[in-house]
N, C-alpha and C. Protein backbone atom coordinates (compact mmCIF):
# COMPACT_ATOMS: atom_id res chain seq x y z
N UNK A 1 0.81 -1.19 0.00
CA UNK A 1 0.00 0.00 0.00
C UNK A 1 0.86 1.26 0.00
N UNK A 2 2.26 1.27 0.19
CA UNK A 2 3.14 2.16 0.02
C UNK A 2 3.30 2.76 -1.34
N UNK A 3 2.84 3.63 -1.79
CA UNK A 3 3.32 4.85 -3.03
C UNK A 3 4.01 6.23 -2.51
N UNK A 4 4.55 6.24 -3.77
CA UNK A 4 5.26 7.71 -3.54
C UNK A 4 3.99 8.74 -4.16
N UNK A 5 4.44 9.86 -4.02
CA UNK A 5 3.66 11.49 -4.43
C UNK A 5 4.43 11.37 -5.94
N UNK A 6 3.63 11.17 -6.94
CA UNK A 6 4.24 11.22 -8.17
C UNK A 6 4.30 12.62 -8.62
N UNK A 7 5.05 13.06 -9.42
CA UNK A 7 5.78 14.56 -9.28
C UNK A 7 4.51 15.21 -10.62
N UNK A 8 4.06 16.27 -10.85
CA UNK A 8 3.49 17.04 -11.83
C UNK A 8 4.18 16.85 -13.14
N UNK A 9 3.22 16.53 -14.05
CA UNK A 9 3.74 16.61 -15.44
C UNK A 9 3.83 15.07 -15.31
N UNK A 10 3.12 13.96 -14.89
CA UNK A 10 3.75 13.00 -14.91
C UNK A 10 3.10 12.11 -16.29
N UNK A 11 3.82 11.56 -17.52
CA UNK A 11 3.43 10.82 -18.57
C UNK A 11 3.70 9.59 -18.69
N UNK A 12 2.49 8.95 -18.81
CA UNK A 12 2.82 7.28 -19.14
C UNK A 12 2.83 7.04 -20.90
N UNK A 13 3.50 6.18 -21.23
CA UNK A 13 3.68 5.62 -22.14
C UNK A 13 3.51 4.18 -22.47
N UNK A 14 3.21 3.86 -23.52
CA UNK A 14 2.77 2.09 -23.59
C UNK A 14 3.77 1.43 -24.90
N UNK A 15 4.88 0.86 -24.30
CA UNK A 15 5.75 0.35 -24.59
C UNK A 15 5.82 -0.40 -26.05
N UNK A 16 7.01 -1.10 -26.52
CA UNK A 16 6.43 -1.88 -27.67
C UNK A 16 5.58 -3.49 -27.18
N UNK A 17 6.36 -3.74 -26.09
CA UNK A 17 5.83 -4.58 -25.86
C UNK A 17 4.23 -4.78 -25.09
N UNK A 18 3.84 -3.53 -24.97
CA UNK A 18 2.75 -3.29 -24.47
C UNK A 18 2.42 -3.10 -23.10
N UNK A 19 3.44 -2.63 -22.48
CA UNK A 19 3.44 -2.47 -20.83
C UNK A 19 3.46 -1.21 -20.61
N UNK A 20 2.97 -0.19 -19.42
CA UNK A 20 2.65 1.05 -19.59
C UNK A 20 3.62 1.44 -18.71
N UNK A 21 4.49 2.23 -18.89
CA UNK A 21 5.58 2.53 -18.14
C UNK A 21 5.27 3.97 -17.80
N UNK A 22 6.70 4.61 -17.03
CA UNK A 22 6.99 6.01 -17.31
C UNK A 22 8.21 6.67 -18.39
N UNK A 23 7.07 7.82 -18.86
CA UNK A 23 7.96 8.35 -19.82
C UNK A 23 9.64 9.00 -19.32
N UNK A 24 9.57 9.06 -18.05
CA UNK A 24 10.71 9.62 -17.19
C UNK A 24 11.78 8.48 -16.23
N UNK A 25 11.67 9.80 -15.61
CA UNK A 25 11.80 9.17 -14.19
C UNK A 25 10.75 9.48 -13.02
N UNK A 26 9.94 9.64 -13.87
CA UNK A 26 7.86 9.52 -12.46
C UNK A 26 7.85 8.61 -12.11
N UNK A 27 7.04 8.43 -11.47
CA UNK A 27 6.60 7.05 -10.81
C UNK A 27 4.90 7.45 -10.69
N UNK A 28 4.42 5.88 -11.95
CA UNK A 28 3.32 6.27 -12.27
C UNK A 28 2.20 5.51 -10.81
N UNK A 29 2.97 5.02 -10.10
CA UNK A 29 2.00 4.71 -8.68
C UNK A 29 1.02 3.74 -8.69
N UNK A 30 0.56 2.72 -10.09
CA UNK A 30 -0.14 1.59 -10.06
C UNK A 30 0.07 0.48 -9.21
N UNK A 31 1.22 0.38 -9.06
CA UNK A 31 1.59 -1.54 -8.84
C UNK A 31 1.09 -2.00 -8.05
N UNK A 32 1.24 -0.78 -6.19
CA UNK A 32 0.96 -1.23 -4.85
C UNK A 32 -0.94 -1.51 -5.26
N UNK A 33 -1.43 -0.30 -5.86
CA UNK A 33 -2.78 0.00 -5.96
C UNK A 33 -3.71 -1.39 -6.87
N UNK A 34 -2.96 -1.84 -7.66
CA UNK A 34 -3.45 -2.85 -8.77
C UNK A 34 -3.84 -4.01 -7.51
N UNK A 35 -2.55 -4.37 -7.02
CA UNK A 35 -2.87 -5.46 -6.21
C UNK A 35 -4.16 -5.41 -5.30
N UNK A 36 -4.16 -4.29 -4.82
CA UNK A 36 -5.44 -3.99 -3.53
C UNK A 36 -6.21 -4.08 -4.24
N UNK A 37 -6.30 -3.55 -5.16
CA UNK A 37 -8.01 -4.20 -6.13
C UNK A 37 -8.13 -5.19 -6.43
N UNK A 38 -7.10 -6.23 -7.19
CA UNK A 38 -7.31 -7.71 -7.20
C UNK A 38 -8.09 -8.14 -5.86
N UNK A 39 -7.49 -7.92 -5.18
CA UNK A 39 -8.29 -8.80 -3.80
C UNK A 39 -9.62 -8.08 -3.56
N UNK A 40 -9.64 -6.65 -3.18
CA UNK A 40 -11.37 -6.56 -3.42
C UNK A 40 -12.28 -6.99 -4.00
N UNK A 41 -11.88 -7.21 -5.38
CA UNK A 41 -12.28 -7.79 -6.33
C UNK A 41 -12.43 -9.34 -6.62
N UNK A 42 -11.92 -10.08 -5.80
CA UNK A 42 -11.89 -11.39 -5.67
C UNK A 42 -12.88 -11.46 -4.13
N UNK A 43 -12.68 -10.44 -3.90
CA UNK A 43 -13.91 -10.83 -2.56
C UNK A 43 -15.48 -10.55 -3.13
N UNK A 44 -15.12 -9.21 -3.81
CA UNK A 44 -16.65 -8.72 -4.38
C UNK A 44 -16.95 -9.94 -5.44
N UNK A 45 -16.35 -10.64 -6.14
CA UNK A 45 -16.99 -11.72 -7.01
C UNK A 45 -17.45 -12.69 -6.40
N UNK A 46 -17.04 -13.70 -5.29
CA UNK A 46 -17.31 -14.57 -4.41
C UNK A 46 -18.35 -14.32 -3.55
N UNK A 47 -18.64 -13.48 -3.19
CA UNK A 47 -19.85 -12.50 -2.55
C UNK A 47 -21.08 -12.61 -3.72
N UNK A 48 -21.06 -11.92 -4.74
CA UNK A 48 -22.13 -11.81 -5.61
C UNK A 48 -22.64 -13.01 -6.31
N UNK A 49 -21.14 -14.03 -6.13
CA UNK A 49 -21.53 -15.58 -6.67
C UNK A 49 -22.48 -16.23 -5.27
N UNK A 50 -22.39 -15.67 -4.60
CA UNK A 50 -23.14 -16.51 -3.62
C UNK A 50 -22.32 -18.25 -3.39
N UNK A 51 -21.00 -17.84 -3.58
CA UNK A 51 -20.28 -19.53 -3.48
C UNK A 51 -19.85 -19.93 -1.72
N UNK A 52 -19.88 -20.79 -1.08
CA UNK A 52 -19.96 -21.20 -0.13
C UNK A 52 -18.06 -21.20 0.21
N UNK A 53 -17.85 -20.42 1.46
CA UNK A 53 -16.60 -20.05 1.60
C UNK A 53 -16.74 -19.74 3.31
N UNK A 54 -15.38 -20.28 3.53
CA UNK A 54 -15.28 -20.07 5.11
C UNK A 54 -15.20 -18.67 5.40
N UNK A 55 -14.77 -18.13 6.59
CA UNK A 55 -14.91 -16.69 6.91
C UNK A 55 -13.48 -16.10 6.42
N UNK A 56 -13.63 -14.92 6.20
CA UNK A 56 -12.73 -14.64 5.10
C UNK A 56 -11.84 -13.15 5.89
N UNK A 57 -10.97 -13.19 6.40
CA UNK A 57 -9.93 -11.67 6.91
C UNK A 57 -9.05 -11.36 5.93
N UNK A 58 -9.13 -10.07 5.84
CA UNK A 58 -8.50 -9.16 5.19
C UNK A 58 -8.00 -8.19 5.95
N UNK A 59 -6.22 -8.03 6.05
CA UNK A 59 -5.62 -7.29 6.40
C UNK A 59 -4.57 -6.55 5.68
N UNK A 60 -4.82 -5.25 5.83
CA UNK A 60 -3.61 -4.51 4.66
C UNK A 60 -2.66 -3.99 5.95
C-alpha cells in the first residue's frame, strides 16, 4: 500500500511490448494500488456468486 507522491507533469507511455511505463523518471504509482483491487475484487466476485466459503480476513 506504500506509493510515492508522483511529481506534476507525470506521462505514461505504452511500450512496444505493451506495458505502460513512465515516460521519465515519475513514478506512475499503479503496482501497490493494482494489487489492492485484485483482492477486493476477488472478494466482491465470491460474494455476488453466492459460493460457499469459510470466513474470510482481510488485512492490509
Amino acid at each position: 500500500m506504500d506509493t510515492v507522491e508522483p511529481p506534476k507533469g507525470k506521462k505514461g507511455i505504452i511500450g512496444e511490448d505493451g506495458v505502460i511505463r513512465s515516460a521519465g523518471k515519475a513514478v506512475l504509482g499503479a503496482d501497490d494500488v493494482a494489487g489492492l483491487v485484485e483482492i477486493l475484487e476477488g472478494i466482491r466476485s465470491v460474494k455476488e456468486a453466492g459460493v460457499p466459503h469459510r470466513d474470510i480476513e482481510i488485512l492490509f
